[in-house]
C-alpha atoms as a PDB file:
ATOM      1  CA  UNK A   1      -5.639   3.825 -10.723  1.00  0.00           C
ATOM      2  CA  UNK A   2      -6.028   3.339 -14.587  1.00  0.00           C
ATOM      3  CA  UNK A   3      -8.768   1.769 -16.347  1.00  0.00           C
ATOM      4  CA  UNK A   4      -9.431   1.410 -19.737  1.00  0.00           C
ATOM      5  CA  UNK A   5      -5.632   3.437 -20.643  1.00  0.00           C
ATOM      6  CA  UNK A   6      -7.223   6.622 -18.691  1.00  0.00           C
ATOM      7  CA  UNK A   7      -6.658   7.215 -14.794  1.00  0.00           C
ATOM      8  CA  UNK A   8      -9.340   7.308 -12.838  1.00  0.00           C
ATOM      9  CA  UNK A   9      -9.647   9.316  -9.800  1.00  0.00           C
ATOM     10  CA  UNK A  10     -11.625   7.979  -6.553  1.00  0.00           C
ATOM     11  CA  UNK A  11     -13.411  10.386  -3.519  1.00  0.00           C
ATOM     12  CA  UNK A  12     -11.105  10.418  -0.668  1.00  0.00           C
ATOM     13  CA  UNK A  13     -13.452   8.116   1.372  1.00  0.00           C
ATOM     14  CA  UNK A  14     -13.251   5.129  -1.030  1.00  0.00           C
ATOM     15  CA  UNK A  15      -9.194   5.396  -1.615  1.00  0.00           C
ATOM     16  CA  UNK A  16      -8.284   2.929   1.275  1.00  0.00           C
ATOM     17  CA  UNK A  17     -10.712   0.476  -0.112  1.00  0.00           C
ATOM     18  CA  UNK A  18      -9.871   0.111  -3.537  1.00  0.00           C
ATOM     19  CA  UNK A  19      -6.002   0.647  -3.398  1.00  0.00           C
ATOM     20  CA  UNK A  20      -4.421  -2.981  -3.117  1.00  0.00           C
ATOM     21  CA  UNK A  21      -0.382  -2.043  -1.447  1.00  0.00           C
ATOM     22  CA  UNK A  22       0.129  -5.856  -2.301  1.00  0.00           C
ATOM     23  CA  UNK A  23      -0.781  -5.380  -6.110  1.00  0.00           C
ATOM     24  CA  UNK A  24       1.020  -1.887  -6.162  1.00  0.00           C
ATOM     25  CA  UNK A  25       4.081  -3.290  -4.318  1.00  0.00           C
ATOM     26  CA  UNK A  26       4.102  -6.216  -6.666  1.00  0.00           C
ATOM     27  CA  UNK A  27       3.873  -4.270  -9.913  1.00  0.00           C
ATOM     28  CA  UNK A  28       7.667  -3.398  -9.138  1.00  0.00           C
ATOM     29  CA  UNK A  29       7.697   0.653  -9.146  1.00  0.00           C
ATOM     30  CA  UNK A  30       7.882   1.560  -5.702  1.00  0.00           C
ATOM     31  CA  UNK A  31       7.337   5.410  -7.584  1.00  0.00           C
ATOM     32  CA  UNK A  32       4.336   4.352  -8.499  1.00  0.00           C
ATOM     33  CA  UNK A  33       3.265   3.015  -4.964  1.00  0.00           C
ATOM     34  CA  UNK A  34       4.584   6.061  -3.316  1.00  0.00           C
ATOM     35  CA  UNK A  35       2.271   8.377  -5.818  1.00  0.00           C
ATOM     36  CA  UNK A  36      -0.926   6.343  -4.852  1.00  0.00           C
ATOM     37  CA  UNK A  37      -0.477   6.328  -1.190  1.00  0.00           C
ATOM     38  CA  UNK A  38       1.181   9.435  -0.356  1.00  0.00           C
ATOM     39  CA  UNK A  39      -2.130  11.031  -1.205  1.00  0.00           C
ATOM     40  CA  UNK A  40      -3.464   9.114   1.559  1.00  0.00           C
ATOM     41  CA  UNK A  41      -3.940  11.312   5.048  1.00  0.00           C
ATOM     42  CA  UNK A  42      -3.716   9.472   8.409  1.00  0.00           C
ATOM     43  CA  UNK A  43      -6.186   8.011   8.950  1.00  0.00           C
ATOM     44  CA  UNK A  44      -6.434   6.131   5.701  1.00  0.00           C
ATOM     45  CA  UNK A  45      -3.161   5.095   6.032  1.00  0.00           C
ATOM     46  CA  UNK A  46      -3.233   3.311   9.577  1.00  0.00           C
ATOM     47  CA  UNK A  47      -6.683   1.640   7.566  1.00  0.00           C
ATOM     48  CA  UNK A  48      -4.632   0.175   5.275  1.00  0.00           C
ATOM     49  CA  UNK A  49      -1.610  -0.673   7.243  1.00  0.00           C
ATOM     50  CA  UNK A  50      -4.449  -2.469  10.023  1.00  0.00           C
ATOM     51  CA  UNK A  51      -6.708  -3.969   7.524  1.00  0.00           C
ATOM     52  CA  UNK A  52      -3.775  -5.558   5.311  1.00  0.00           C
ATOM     53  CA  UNK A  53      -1.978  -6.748   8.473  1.00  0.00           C
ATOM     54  CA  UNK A  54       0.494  -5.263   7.680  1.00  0.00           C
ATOM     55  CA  UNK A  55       0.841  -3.242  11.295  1.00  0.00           C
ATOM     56  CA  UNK A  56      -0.323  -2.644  14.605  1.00  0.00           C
ATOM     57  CA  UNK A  57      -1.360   0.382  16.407  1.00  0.00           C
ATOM     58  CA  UNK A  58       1.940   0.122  18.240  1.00  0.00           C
ATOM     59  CA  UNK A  59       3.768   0.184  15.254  1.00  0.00           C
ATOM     60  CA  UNK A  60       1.839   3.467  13.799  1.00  0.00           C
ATOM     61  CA  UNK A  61       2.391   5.596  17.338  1.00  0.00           C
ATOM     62  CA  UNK A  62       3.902   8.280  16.358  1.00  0.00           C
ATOM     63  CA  UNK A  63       4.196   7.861  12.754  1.00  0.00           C
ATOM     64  CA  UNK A  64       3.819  10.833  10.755  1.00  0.00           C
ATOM     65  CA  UNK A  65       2.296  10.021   7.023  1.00  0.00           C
ATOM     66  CA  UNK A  66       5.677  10.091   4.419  1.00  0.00           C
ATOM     67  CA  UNK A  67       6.880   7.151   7.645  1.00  0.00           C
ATOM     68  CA  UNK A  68       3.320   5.181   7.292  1.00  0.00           C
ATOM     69  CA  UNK A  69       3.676   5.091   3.339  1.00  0.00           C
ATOM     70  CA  UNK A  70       7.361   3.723   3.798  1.00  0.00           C
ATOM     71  CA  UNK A  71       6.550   1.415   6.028  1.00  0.00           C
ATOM     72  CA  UNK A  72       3.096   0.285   4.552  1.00  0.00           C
ATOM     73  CA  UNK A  73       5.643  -0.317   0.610  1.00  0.00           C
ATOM     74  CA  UNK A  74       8.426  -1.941   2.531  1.00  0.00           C
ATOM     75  CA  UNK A  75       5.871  -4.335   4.280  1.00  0.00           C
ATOM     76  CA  UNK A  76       4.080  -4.846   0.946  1.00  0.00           C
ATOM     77  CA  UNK A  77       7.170  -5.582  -0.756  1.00  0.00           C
ATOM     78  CA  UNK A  78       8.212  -7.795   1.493  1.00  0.00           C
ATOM     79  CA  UNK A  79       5.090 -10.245   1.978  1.00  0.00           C
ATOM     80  CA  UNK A  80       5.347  -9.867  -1.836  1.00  0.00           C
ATOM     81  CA  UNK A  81       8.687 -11.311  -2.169  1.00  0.00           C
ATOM     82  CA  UNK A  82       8.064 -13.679   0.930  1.00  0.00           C
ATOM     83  CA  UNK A  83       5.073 -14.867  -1.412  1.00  0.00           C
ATOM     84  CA  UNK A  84       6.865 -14.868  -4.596  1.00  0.00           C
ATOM     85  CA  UNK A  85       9.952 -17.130  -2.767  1.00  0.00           C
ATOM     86  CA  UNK A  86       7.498 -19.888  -1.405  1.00  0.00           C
ATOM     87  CA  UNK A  87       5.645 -20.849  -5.071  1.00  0.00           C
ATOM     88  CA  UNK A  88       7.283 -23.203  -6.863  1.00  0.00           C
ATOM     89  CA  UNK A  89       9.007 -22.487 -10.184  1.00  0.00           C
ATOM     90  CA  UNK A  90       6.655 -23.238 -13.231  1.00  0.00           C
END
């Protein structure tokens, strides 16, 4: 995450709450999404998959992490551009 032009570097146990997949999947660089959350181990990732709605346990089973960080960008993405479609132009 930066802050203030520097990066700044969180304990594993406060990663899932601070890292925002709809922000990160929004800013446009799925390479930059894919660097945040592939530091992520299991457990954290199902967290943020659950807590953003973004899956169910059903669709985790069996999920190893490099599939949980695909699927947790292309769900992102997509509630992103779902998002971006439904505002009206300004």
């Amino acid at each position: 995450m930066k802050a203030l032009g520097g990066d700044v570097v969180f304990e594993d146990t406060a990663k899932a709450e601070v890292a925002n997949p709809y922000q990160l999947a929004a800013s446009g660089s799925k390479t930059k999404f894919l660097n945040v959350f592939s530091s992520f181990k299991l457990p954290q990732l199902k967290q943020v998959l659950k807590e953003n709605n973004l899956a169910t346990k059903v669709d985790m089973n069996g999920k190893n992490a490099d599939q949980l960080v695909e699927m947790l960008y292309e769900r992102a993405a997509s509630k992103v551009r779902d998002h971006m479609a439904e505002e009206p132009a300004g």
